[in-house]
Protein backbone atom coordinates (compact mmCIF):
# COMPACT_ATOMS: atom_id res chain seq x y z
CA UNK A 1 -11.14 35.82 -22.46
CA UNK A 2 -10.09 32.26 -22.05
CA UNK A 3 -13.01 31.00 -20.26
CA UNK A 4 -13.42 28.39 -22.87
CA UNK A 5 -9.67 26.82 -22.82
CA UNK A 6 -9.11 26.90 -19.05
CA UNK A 7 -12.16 24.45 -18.91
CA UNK A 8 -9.77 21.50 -21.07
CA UNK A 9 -7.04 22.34 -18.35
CA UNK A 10 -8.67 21.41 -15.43
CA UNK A 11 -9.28 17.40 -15.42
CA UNK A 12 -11.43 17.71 -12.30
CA UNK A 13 -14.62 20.36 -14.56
CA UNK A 14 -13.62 18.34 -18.20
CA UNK A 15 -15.75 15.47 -19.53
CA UNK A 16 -14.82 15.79 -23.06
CA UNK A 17 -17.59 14.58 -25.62
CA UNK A 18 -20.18 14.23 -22.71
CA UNK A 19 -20.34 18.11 -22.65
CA UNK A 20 -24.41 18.73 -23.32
CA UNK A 21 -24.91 21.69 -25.93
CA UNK A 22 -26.36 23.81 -23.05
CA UNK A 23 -23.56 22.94 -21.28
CA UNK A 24 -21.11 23.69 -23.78
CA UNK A 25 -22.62 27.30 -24.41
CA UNK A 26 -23.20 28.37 -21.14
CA UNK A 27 -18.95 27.37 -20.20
CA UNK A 28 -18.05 28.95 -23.55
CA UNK A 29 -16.74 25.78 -25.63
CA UNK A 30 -19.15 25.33 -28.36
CA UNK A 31 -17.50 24.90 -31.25
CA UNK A 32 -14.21 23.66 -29.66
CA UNK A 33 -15.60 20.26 -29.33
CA UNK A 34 -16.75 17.66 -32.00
CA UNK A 35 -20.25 18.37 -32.35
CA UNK A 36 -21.17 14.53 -31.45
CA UNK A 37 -22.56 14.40 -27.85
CA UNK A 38 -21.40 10.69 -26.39
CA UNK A 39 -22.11 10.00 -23.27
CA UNK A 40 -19.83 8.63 -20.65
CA UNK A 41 -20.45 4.99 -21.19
CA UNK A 42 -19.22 5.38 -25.12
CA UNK A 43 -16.29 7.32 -24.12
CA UNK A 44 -15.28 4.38 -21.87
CA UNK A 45 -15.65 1.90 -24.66
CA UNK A 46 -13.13 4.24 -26.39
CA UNK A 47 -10.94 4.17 -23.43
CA UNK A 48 -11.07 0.48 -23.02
CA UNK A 49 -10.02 -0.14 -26.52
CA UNK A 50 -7.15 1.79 -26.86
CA UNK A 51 -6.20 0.69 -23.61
CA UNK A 52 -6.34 -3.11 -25.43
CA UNK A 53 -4.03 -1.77 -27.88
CA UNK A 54 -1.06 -0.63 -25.29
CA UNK A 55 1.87 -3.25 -25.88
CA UNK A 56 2.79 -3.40 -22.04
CA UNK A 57 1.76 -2.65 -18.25
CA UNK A 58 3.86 0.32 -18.43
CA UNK A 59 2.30 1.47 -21.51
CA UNK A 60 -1.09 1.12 -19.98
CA UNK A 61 0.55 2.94 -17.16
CA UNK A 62 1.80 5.88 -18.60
CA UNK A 63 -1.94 5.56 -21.02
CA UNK A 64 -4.58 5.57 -17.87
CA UNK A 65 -2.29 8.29 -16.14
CA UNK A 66 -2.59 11.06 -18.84
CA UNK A 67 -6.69 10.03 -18.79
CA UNK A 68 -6.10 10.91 -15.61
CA UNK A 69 -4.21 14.32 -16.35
CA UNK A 70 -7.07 14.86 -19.18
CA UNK A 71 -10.35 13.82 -17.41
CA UNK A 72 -10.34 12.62 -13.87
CA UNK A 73 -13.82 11.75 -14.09
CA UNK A 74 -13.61 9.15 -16.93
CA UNK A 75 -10.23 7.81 -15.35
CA UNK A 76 -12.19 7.02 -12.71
CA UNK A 77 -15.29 5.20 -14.07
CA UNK A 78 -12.52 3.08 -16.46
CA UNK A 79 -10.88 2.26 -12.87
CA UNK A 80 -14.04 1.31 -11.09
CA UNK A 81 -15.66 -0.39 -14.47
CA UNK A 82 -13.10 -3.55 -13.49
CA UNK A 83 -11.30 -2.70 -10.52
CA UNK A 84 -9.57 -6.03 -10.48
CA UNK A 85 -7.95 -5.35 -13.66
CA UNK A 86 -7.09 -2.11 -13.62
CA UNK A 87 -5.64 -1.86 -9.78
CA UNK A 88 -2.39 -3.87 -10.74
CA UNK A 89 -1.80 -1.11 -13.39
CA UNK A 90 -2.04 1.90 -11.20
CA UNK A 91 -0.42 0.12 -7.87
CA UNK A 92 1.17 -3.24 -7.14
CA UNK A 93 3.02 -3.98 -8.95
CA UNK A 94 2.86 -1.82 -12.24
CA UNK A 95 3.05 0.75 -10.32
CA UNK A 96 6.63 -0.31 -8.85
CA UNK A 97 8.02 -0.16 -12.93
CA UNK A 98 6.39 3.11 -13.34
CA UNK A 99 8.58 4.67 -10.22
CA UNK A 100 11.94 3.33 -11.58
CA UNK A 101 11.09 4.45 -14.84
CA UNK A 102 9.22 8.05 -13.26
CA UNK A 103 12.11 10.04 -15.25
CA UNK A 104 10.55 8.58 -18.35
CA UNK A 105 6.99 8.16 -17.90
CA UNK A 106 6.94 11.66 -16.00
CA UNK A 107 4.39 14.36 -18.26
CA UNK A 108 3.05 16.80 -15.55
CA UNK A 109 3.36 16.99 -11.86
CA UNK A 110 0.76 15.42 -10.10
CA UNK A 111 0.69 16.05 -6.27
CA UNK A 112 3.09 19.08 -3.96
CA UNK A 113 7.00 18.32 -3.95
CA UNK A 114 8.50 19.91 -1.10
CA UNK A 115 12.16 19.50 -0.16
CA UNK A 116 14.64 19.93 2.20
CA UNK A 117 15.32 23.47 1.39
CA UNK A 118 11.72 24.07 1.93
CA UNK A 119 12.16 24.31 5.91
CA UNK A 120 10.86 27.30 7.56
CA UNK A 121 8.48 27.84 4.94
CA UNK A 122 6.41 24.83 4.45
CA UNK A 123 3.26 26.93 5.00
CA UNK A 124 3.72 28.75 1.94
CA UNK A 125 4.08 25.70 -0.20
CA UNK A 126 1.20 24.44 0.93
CA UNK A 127 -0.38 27.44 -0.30
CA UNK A 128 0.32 26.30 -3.58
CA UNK A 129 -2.18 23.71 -3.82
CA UNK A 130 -4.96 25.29 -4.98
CA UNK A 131 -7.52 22.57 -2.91
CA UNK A 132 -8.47 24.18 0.28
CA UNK A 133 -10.72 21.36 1.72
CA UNK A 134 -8.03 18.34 1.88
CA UNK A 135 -8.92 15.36 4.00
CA UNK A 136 -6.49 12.70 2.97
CA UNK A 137 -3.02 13.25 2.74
CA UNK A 138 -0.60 10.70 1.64
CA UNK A 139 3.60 11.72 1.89
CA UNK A 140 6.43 9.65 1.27
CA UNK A 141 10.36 10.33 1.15
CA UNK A 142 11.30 7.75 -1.43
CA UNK A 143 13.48 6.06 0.77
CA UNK A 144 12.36 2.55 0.68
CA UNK A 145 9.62 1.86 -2.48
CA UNK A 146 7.98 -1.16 -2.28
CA UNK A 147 10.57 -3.85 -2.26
CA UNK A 148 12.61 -1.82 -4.59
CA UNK A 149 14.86 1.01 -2.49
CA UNK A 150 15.35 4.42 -2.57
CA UNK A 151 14.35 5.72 -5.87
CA UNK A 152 13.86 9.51 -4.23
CA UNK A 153 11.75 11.99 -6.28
CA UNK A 154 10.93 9.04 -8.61
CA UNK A 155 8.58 7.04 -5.55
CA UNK A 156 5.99 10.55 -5.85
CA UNK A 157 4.12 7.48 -8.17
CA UNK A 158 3.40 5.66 -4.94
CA UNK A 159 0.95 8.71 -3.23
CA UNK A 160 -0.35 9.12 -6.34
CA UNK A 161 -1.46 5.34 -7.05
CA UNK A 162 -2.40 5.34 -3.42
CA UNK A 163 -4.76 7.81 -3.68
CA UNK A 164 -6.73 6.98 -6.72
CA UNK A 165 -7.09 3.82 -4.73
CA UNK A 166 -8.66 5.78 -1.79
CA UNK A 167 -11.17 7.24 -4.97
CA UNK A 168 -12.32 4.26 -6.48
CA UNK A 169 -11.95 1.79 -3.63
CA UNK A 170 -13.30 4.06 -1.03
CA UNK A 171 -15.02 6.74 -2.79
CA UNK A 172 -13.47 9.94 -1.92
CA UNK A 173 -13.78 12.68 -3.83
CA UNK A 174 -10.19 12.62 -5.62
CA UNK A 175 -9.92 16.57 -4.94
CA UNK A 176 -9.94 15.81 -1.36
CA UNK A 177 -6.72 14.16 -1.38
CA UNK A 178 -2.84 15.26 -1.78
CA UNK A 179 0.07 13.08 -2.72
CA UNK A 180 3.27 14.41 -1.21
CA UNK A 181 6.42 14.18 -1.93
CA UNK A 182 9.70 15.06 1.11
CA UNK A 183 12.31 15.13 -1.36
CA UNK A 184 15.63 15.15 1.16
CA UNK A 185 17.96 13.69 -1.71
CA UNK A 186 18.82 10.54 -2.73
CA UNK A 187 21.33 7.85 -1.68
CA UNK A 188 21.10 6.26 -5.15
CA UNK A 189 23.86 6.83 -7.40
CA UNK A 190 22.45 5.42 -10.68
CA UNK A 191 19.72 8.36 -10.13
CA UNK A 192 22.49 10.95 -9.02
CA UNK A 193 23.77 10.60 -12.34
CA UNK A 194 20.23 10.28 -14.42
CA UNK A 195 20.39 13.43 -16.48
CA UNK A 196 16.14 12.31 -16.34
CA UNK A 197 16.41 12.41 -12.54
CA UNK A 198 13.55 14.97 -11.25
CA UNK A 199 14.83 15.37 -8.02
CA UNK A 200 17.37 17.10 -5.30
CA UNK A 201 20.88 15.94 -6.06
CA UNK A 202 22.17 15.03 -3.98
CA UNK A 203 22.78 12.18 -1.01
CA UNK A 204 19.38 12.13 1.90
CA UNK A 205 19.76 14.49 4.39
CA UNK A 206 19.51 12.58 7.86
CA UNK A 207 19.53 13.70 11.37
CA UNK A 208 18.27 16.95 13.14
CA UNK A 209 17.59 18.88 9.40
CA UNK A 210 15.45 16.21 8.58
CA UNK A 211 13.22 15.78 11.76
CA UNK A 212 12.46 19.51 11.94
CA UNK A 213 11.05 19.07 8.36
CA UNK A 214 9.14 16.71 9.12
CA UNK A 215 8.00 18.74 12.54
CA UNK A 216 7.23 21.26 10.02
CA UNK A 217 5.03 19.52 7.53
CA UNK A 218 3.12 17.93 10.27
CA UNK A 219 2.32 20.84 11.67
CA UNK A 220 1.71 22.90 8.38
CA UNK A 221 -0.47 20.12 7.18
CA UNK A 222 -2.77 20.30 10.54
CA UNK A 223 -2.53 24.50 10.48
CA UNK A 224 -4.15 24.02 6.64
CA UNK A 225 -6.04 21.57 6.75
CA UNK A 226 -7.35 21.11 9.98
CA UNK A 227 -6.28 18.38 13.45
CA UNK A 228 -8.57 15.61 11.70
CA UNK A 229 -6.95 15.59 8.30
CA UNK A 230 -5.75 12.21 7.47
CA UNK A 231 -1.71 12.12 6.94
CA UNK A 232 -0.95 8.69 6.01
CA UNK A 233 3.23 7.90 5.90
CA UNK A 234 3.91 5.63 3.33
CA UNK A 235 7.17 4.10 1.95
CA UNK A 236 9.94 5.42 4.47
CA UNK A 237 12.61 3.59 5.95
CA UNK A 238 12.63 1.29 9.06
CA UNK A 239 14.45 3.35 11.75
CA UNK A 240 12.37 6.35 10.71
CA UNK A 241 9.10 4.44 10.07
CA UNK A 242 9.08 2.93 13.68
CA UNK A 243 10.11 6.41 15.39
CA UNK A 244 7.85 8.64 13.07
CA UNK A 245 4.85 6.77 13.88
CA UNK A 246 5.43 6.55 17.88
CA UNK A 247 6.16 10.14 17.78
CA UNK A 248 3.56 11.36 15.76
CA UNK A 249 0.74 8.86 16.47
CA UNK A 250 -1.13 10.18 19.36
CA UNK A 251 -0.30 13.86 18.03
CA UNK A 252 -1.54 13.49 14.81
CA UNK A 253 -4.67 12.02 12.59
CA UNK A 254 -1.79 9.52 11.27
CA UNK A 255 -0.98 5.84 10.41
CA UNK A 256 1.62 4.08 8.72
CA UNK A 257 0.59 1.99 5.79
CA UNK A 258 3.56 -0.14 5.45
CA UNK A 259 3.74 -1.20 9.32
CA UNK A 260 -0.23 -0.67 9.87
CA UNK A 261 -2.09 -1.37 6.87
CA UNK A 262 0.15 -4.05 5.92
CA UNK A 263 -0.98 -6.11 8.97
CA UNK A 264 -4.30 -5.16 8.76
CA UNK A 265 -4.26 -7.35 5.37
CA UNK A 266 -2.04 -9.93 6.32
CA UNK A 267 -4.05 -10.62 9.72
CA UNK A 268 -7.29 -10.35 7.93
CA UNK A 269 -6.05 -13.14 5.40
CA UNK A 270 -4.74 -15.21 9.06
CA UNK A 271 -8.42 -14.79 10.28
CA UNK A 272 -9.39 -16.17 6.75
CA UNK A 273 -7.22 -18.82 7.05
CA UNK A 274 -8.41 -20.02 10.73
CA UNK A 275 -11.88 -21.02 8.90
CA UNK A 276 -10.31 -23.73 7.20
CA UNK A 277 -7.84 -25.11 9.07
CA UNK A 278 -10.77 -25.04 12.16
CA UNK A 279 -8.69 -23.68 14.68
CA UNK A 280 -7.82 -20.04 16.42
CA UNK A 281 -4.95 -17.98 16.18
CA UNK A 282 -3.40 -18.97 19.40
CA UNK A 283 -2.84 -22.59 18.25
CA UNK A 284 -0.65 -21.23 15.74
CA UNK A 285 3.56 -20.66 15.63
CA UNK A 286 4.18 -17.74 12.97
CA UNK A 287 7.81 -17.84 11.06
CA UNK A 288 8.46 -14.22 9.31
CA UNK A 289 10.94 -13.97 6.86
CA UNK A 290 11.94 -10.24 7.66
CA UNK A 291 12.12 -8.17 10.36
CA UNK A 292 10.95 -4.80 9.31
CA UNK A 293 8.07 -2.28 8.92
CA UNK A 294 5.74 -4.76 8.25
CA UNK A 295 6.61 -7.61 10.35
CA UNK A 296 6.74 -6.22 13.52
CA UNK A 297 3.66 -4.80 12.31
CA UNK A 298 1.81 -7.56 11.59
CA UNK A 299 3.48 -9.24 14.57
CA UNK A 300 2.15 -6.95 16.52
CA UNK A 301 -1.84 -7.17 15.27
CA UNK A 302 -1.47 -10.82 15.32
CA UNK A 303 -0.65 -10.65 19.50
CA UNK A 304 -3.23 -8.76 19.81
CA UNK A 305 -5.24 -11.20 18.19
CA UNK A 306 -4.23 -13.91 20.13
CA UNK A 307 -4.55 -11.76 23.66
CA UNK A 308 -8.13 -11.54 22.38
CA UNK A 309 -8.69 -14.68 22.78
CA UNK A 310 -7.38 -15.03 26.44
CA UNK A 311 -3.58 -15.36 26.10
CA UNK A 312 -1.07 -13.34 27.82
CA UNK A 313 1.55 -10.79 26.01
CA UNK A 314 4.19 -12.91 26.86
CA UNK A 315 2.33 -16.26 25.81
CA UNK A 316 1.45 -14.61 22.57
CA UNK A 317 5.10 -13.56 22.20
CA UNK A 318 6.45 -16.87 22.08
CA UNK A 319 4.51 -18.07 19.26
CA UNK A 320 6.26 -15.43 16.80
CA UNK A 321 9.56 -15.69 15.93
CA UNK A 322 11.71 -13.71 13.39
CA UNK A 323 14.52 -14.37 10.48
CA UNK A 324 16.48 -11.35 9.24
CA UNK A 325 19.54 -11.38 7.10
CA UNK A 326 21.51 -12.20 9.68
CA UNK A 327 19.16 -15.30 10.46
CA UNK A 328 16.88 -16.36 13.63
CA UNK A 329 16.72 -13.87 15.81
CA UNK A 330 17.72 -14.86 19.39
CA UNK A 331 18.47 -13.54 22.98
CA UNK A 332 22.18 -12.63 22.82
CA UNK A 333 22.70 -11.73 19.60
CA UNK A 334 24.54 -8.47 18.65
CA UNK A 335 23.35 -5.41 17.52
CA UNK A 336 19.51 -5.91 17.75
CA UNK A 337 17.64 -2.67 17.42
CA UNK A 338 14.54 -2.13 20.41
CA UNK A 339 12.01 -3.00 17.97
CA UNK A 340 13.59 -6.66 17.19
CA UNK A 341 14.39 -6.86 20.77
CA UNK A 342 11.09 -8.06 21.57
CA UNK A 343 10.79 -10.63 19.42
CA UNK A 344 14.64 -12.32 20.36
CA UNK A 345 13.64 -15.91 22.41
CA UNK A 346 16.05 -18.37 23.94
CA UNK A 347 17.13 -20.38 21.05
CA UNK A 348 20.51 -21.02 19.41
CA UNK A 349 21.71 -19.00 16.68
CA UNK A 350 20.44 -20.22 12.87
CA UNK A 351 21.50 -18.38 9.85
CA UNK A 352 19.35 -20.48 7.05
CA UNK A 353 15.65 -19.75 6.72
CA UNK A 354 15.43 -23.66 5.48
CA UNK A 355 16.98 -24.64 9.19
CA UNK A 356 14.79 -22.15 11.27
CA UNK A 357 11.23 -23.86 9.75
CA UNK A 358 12.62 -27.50 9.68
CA UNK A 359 13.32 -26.95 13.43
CA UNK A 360 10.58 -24.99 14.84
CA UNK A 361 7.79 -26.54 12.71
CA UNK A 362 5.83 -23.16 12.25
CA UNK A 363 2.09 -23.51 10.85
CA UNK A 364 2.76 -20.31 8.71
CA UNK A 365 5.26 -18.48 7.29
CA UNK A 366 4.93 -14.69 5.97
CA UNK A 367 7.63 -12.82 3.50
CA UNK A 368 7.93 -9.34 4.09
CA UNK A 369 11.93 -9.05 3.48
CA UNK A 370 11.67 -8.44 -0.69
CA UNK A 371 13.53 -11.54 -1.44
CA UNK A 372 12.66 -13.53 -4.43
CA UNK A 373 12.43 -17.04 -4.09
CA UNK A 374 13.23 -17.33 -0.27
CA UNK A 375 10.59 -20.24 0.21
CA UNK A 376 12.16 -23.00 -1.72
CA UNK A 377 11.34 -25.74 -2.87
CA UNK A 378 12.85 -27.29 0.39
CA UNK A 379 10.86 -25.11 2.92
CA UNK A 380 7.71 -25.31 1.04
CA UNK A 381 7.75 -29.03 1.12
CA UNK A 382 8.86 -28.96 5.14
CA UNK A 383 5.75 -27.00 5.73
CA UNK A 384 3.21 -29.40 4.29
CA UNK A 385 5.10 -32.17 5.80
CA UNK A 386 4.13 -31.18 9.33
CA UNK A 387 1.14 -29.15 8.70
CA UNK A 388 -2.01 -30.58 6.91
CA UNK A 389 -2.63 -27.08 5.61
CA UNK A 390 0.39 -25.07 5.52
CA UNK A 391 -0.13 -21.27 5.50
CA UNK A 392 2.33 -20.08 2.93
CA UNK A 393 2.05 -16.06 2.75
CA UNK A 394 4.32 -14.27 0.26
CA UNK A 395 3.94 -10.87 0.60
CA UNK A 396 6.53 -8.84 -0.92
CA UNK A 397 6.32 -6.60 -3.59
CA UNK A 398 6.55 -5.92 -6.59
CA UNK A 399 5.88 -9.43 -8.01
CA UNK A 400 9.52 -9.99 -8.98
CA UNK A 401 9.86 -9.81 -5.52
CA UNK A 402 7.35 -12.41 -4.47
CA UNK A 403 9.26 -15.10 -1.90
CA UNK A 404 7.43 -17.84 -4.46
CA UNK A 405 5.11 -18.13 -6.54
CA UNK A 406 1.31 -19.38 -6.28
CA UNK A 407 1.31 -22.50 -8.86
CA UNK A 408 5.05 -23.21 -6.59
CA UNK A 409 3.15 -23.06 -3.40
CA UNK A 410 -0.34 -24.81 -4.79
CA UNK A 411 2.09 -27.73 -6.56
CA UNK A 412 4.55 -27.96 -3.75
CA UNK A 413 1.65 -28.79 -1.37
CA UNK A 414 -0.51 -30.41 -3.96
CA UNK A 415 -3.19 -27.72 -3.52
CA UNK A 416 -2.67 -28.10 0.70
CA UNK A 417 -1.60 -24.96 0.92
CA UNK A 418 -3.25 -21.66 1.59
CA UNK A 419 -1.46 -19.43 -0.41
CA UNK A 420 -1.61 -15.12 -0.33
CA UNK A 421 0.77 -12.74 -2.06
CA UNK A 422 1.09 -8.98 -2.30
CA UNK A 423 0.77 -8.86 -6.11
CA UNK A 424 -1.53 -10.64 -7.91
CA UNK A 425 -1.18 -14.34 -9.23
CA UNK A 426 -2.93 -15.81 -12.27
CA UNK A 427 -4.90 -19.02 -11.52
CA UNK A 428 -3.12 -22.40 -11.05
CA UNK A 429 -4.26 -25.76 -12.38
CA UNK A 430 -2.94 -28.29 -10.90
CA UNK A 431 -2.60 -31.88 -13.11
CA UNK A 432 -5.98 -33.09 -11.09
CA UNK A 433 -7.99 -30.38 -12.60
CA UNK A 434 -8.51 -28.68 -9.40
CA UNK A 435 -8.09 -24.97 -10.01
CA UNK A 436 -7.15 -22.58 -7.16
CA UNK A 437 -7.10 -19.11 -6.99
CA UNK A 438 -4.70 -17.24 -5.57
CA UNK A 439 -5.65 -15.09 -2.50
CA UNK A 440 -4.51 -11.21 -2.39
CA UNK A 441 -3.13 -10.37 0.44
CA UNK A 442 -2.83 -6.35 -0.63
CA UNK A 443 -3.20 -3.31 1.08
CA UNK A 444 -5.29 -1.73 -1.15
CA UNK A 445 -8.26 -3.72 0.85
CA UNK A 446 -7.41 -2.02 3.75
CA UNK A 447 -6.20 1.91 3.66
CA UNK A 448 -9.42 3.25 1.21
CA UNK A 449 -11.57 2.00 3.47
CA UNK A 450 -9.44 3.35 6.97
CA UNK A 451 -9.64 6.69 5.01
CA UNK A 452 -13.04 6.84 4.28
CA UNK A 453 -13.87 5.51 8.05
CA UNK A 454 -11.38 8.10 9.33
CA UNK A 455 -12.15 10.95 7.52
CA UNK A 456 -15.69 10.38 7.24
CA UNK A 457 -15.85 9.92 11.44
CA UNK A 458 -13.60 12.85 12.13
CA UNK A 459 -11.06 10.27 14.13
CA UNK A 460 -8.46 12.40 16.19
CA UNK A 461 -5.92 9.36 16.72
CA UNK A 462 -5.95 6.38 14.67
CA UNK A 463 -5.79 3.30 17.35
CA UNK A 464 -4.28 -0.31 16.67
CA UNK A 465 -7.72 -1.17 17.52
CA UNK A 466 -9.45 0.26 14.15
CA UNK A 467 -6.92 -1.96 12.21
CA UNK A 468 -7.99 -5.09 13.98
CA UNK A 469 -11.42 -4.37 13.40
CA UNK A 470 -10.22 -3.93 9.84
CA UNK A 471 -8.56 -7.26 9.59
CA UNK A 472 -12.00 -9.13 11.26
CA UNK A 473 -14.11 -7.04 8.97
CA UNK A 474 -12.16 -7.90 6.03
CA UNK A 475 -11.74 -11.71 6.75
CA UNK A 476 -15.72 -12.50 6.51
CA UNK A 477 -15.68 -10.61 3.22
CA UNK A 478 -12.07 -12.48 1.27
CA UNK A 479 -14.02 -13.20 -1.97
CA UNK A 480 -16.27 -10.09 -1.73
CA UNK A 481 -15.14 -7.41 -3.93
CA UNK A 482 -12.78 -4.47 -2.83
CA UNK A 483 -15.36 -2.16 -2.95
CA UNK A 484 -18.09 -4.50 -0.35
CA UNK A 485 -14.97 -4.31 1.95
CA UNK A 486 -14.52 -0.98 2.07
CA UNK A 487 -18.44 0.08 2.57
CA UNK A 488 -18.66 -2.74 5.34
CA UNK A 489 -15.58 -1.59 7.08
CA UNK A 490 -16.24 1.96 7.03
CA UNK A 491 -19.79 0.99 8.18
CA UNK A 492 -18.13 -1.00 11.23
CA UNK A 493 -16.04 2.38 12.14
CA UNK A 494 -19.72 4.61 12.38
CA UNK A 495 -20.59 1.99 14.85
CA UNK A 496 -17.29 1.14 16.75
CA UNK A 497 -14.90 4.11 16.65
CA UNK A 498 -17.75 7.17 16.23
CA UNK A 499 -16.58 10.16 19.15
């Protein structure tokens, strides 16, 4: 009989301490607990102090993880006690560290692993998971973490920190949501030669093998779980971001956080923005520093934005331009893909980011290509020249990939500039006294709350159209806390998006 054990296995049933006497006799562990009865609210002041007591980020890490292995319950109220502290620990950008250091951190598997050798018989993996009623997926293949590159197997950290968000930002239950990792191999060598390395390998397979797994999962996923379960992709690279998502968008209950949710945040802090520079978004000219995932994503939500308020597509157009590593992108240039096509305008070729603001006198710039310290001194200083209050969004992650810093920006500008990053910023004090703090221009305000909307609506197809309402919602709320977004915008979806 191990009736009593099995319940200190399952993190989902155990509450440790909190265990009443009646309780503990009628699930057969009397006697295999301290006889002390402390409530929840003690155990967290336990939590909370050894958590004080972890030397680093990746210490508390690897710490509120195995709480979360132990006793998913607690691991949750400690998360939603102080969201604001916590959420940099289990996502941007702690969360980052933990994936390059997954080999080390790793204790048990948290989420379903399926590889490339998998194909034909996704089904029966599925089967695996012992969760039948899963509304909330969230897959990755490694390929492209954060701003950090393929780390493979090691990027499963990503779903995972994703989805506790989706728990205690948007309250879903945690056992109706899956982490997923496609392993198809790796194309890093350091890992390839990590005797720690948890995953296939060998190098990514690409092409036809790869498509028909993910034809597979899509459809195993749907066959399991049912047409209106969420599948959110997170983390893959550009070419098969953009083509995933057109293929599967209008099949599937899908969206793509990095091209999708990202702009949902970034436009949201734009609308945010707008209130105190007193003007709309068609008066402004939008420099991006990248040309991926999530600026043609936020390009994108930002034209539709400005068609909202009467102009055309190709009006709208003309007030976004692009830098990649190969500088400005322009009409004649070689070997531009479809997606940066639409974004090439007459101009002549620039290489230098510094060059491309000094001449086209943008009102905001946005960093989305993971390079640190691509707003210099130089360009920070050009902006605020020509704009009374320079937008100055650095969005990359993980910090260390920030394109500058808040006190750079705030100092730089001598507090003119409206600053946003994708990790979070201490407070900066300038010499006057004035204090400013920095805005948070994160995801994680956006993708609880589209899967609680989603999920808790029964959504079919996931329109560009629920992410702008996400962004407007979001805007009125900036200083609110995570959690007011997230009931107010999946409020908004009962009333907007309701079949």
């Amino acid at each position: 009989e191990r009736r009593g054990n099995s319940r200190f296995t399952d993190p989902v049933v155990f509450k440790g301490m909190a265990f009443s006497l009646e309780e503990r006799l009628q699930l057969g562990i009397h006697g295999l607990l301290p006889p002390c009865f402390l409530s929840q609210d003690v155990q967290l002041l336990r939590v909370l102090k050894n958590y004080e007591m972890k030397r680093d980020d990746l210490d508390r890490y690897v710490f509120l993880m195995g709480l979360q292995d132990r006793n998913e319950k607690l691991f949750y109220r400690v998360l939603t006690s102080d969201t604001e502290r916590f959420m940099p620990i289990v996502y941007t950008p702690t969360v980052g560290l933990a994936c390059q250091m997954y080999g080390l951190a790793f204790r048990r598997p948290r989420g379903l692993f399926i590889t490339i050798h998998d194909l034909t018989h996704i089904s029966t993996v599925l089967q695996s998971w012992p969760e039948k009623d899963i509304r909330a997926v969230c897959v990755t293949d490694g390929e492209r973490i954060l701003g950090l590159g393929d780390l493979g197997c090691y990027g499963m950290g990503i779903p995972v920190g994703k989805l506790a968000l989706y728990t205690a930002c948007g309250g879903m239950p945690p056992q109706q949501c899956l982490p997923v990792m496609l392993d198809v191999g790796t194309d890093n060598e350091e890992l390839l030669k990590d005797p720690l390395y948890i995953g296939l390998r060998h190098k990514r397979i690409r092409g036809q093998a790869y498509d028909d797994l993910l034809e597979e999962f899509m459809k195993a996923v749907s066959d399991r779980y049912g047409m209106d379960c969420l599948i959110q992709f997170e983390d893959f690279a550009n070419s098969n971001a953009f083509r995933l998502l057109s293929k599967y968008r209008d099949q599937y209950c899908t969206f793509n956080d990095d091209i999708q949710g990202t702009a949902a945040v970034a436009v949201a802090g734009l609308l945010a923005a707008l209130r105190v520079t007193k003007s709309k978004m068609s008066d402004h000219t939008i420099v991006f520093q990248g040309a991926g995932e999530a600026a043609m994503g936020i390009a994108d939500l930002i034209m539709m934005a400005m068609e909202k308020e009467g102009l055309s597509k190709d009006e709208a157009l003309r007030k976004i331009w692009m830098v990649d590593s190969k500088g400005l992108i322009v009409k004649g240039r070689d070997h531009l893909t479809h997606e940066k096509e639409r974004f090439a305008h007459e101009h002549e070729q620039m290489r230098n980011l510094v060059d491309v603001v000094h001449e086209l006198k943008p009102t905001a710039i946005i960093g989305v290509a993971a390079i640190s310290g691509a707003f210099t001194e130089e360009i920070i200083r050009d902006m605020a020249s020509f704009n009374e209050r320079p937008i100055i969004f650095a969005l990359s992650n993980p910090t260390s990939k920030a394109e500058c810093t808040a006190e750079q920006c705030y100092t730089i500008t001598e507090g003119q500039g409206i600053f946003a990053s994708g990790s979070p910023f201490d407070p900066v004090t300038l010499p006057d006294g004035r204090t400013f703090f920095p805005g948070q221009g994160n995801n994680a305000y956006v993708f609880p709350g589209v899967g609680l909307g989603v999920t808790a609506c029964a959504i079919r197809h996931i329109t560009d159209e629920i992410f702008l309402t996400t962004a407007e919602v979001n805007h009125t709320h900036t200083h609110a806390s995570i959690q007011l977004s997230v009931n107010l915008l999946s409020n908004s979806f009962v009333t907007e998006h309701s079949l």
